[in-house]
PDB file of N, CA and C in Angstrom:
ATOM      1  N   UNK A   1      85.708 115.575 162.878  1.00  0.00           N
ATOM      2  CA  UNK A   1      86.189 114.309 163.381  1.00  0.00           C
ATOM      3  C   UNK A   1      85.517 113.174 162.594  1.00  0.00           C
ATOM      4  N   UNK A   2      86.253 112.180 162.519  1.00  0.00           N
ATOM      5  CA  UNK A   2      86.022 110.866 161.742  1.00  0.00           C
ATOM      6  C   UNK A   2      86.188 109.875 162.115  1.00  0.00           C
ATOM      7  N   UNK A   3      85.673 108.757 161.877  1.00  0.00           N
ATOM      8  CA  UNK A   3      85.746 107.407 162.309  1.00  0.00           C
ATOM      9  C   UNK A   3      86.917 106.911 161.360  1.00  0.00           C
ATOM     10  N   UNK A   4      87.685 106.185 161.595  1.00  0.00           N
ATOM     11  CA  UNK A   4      88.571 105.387 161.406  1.00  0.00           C
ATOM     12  C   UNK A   4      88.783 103.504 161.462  1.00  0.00           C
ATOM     13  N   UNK A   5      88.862 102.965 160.479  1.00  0.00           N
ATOM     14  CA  UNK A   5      89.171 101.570 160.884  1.00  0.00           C
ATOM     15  C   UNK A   5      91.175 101.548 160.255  1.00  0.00           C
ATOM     16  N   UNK A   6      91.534 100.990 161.689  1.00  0.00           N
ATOM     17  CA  UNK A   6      93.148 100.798 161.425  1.00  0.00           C
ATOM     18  C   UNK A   6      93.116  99.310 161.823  1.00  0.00           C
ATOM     19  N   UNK A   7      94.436  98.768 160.704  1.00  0.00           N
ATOM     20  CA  UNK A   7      94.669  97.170 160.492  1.00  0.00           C
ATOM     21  C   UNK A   7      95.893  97.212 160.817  1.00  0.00           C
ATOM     22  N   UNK A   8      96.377  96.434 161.772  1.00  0.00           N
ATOM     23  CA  UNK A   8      98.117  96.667 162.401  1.00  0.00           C
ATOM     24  C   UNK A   8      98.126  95.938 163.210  1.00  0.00           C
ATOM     25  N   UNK A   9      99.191  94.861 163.699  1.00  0.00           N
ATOM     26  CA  UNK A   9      99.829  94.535 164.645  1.00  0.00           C
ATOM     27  C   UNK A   9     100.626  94.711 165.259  1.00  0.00           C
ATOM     28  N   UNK A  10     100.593  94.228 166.363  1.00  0.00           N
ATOM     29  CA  UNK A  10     101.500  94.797 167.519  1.00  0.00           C
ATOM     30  C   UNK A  10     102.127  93.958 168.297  1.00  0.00           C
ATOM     31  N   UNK A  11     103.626  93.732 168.290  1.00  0.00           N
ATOM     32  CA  UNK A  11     104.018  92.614 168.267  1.00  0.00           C
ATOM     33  C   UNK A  11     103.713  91.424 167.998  1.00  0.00           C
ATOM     34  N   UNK A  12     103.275  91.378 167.016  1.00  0.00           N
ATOM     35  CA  UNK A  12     103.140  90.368 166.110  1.00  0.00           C
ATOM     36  C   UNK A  12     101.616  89.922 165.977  1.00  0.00           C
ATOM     37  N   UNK A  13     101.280  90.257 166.827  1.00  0.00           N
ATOM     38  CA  UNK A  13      99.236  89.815 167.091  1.00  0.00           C
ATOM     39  C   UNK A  13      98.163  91.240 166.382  1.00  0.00           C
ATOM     40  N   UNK A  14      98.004  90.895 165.237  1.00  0.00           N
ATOM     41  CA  UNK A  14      96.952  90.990 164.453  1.00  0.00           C
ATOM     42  C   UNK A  14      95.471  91.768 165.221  1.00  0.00           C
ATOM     43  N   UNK A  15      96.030  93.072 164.562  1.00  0.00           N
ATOM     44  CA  UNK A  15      94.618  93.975 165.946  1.00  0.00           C
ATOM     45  C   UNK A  15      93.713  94.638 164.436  1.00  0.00           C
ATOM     46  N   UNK A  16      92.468  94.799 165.036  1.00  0.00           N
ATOM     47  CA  UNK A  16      91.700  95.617 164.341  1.00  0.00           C
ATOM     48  C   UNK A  16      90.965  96.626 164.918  1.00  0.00           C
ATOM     49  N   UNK A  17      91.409  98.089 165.189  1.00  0.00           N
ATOM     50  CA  UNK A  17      90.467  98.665 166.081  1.00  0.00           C
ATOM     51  C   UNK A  17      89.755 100.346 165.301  1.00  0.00           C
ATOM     52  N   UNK A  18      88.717 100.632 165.698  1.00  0.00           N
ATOM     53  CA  UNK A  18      88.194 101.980 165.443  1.00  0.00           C
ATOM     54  C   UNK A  18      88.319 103.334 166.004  1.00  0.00           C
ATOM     55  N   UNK A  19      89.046 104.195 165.739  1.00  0.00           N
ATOM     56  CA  UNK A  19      89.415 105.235 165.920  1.00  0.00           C
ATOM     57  C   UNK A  19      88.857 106.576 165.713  1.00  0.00           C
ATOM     58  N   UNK A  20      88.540 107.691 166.481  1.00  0.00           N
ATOM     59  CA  UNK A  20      88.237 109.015 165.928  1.00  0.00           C
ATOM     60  C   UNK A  20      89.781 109.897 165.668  1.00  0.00           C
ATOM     61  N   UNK A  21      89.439 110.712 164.754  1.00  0.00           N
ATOM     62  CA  UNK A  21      90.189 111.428 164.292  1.00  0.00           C
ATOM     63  C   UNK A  21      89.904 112.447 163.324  1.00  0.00           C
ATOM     64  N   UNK A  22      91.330 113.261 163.298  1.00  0.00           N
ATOM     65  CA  UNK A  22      90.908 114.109 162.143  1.00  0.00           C
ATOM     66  C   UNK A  22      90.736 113.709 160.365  1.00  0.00           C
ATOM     67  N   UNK A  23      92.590 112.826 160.358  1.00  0.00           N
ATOM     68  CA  UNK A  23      92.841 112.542 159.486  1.00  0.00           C
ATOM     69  C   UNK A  23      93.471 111.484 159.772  1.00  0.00           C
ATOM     70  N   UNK A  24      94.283 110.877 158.442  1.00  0.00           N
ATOM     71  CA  UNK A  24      94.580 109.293 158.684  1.00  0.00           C
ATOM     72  C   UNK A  24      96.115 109.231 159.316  1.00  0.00           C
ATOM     73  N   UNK A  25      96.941 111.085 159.214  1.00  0.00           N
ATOM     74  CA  UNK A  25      97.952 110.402 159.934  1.00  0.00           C
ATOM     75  C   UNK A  25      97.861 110.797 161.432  1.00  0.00           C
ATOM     76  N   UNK A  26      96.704 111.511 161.967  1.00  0.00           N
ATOM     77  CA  UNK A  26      96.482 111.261 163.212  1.00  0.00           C
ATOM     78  C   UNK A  26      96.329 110.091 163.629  1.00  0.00           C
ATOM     79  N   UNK A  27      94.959 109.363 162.919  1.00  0.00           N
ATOM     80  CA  UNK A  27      94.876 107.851 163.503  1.00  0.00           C
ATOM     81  C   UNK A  27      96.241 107.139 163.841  1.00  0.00           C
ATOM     82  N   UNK A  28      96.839 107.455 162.984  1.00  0.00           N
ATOM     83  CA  UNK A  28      98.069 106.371 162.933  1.00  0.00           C
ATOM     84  C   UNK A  28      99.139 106.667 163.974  1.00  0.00           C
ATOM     85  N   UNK A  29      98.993 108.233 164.626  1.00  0.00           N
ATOM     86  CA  UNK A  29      99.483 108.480 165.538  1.00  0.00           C
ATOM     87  C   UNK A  29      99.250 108.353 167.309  1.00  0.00           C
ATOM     88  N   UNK A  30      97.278 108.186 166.965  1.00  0.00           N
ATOM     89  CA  UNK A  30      97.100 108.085 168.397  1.00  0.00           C
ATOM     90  C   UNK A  30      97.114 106.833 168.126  1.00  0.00           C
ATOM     91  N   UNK A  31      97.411 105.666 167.716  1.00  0.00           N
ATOM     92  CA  UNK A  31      97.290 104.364 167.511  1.00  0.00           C
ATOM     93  C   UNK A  31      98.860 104.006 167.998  1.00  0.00           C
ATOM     94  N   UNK A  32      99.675 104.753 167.693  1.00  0.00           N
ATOM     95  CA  UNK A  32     100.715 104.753 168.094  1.00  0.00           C
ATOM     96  C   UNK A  32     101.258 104.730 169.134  1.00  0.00           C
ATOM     97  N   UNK A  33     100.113 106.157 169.891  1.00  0.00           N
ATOM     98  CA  UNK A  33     100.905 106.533 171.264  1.00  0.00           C
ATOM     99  C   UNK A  33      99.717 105.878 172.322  1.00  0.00           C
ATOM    100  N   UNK A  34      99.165 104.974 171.773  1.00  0.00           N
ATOM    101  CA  UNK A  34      98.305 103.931 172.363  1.00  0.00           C
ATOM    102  C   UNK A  34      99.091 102.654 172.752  1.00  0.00           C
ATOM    103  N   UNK A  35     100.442 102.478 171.828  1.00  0.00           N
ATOM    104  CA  UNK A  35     101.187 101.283 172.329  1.00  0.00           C
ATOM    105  C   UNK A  35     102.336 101.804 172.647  1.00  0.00           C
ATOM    106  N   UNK A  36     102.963 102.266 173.445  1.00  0.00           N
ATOM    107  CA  UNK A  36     104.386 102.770 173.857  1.00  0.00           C
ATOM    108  C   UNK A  36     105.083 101.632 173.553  1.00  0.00           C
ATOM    109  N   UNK A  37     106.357 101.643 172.639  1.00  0.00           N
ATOM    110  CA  UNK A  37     107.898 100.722 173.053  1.00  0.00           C
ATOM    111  C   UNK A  37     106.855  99.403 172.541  1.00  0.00           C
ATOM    112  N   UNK A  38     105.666  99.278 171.842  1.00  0.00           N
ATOM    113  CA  UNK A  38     105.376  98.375 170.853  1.00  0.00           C
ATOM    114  C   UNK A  38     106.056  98.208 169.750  1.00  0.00           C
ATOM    115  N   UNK A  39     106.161  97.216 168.582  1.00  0.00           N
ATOM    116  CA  UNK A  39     106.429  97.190 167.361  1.00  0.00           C
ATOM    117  C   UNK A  39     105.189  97.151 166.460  1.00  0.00           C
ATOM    118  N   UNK A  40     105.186  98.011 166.105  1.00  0.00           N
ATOM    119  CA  UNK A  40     103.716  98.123 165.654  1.00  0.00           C
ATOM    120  C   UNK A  40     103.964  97.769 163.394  1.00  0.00           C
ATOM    121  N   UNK A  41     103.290  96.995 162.663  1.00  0.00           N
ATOM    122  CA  UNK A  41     103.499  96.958 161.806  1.00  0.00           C
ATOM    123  C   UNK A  41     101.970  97.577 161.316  1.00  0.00           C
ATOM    124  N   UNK A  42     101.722  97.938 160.140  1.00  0.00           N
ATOM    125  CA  UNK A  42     100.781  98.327 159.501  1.00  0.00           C
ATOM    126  C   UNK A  42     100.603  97.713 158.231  1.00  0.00           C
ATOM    127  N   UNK A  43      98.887  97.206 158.301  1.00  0.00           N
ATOM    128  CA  UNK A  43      98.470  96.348 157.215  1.00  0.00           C
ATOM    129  C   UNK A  43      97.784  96.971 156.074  1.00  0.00           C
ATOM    130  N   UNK A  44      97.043  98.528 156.661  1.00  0.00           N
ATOM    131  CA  UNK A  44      97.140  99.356 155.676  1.00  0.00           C
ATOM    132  C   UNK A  44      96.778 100.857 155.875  1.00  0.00           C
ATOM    133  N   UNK A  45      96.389 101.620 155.530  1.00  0.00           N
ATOM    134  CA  UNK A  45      96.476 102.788 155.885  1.00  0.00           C
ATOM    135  C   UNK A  45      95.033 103.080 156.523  1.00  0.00           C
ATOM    136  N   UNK A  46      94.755 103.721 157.788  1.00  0.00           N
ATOM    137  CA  UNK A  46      93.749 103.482 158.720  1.00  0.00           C
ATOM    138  C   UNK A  46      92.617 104.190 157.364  1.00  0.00           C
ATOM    139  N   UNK A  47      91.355 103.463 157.514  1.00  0.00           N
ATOM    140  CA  UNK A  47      90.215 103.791 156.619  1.00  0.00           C
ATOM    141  C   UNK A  47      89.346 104.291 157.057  1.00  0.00           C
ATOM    142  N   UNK A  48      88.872 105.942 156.241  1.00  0.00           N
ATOM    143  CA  UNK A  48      87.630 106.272 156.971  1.00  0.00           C
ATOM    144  C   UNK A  48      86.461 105.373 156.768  1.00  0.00           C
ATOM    145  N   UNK A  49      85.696 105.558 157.954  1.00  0.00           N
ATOM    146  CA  UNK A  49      84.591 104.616 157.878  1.00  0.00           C
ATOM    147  C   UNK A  49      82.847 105.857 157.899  1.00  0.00           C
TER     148      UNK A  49
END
């Protein structure tokens, strides 16, 4: 498991949060199913930290 920094907004408001995970398209998935029926855009690909 890994630390994660993901850059994305969510409906339109500019989030920065830290994540565990395996890999980066997990992050991007529990980040996902963290906002249900959000619009989630991505600023870049979640970074291990």
């Amino acid at each position: 498991m890994h630390t994660f920094e993901c850059l994305f907004s969510v409906n339109g408001i500019r989030t920065r949060e830290n994540i565990v995970a395996n890999d980066q398209i997990s992050a991007r998935k529990l980040i996902e199913a963290r906002y249900p029926g959000a619009k989630i855009t991505w600023w870049s690909f979640p970074r291990r930290l």
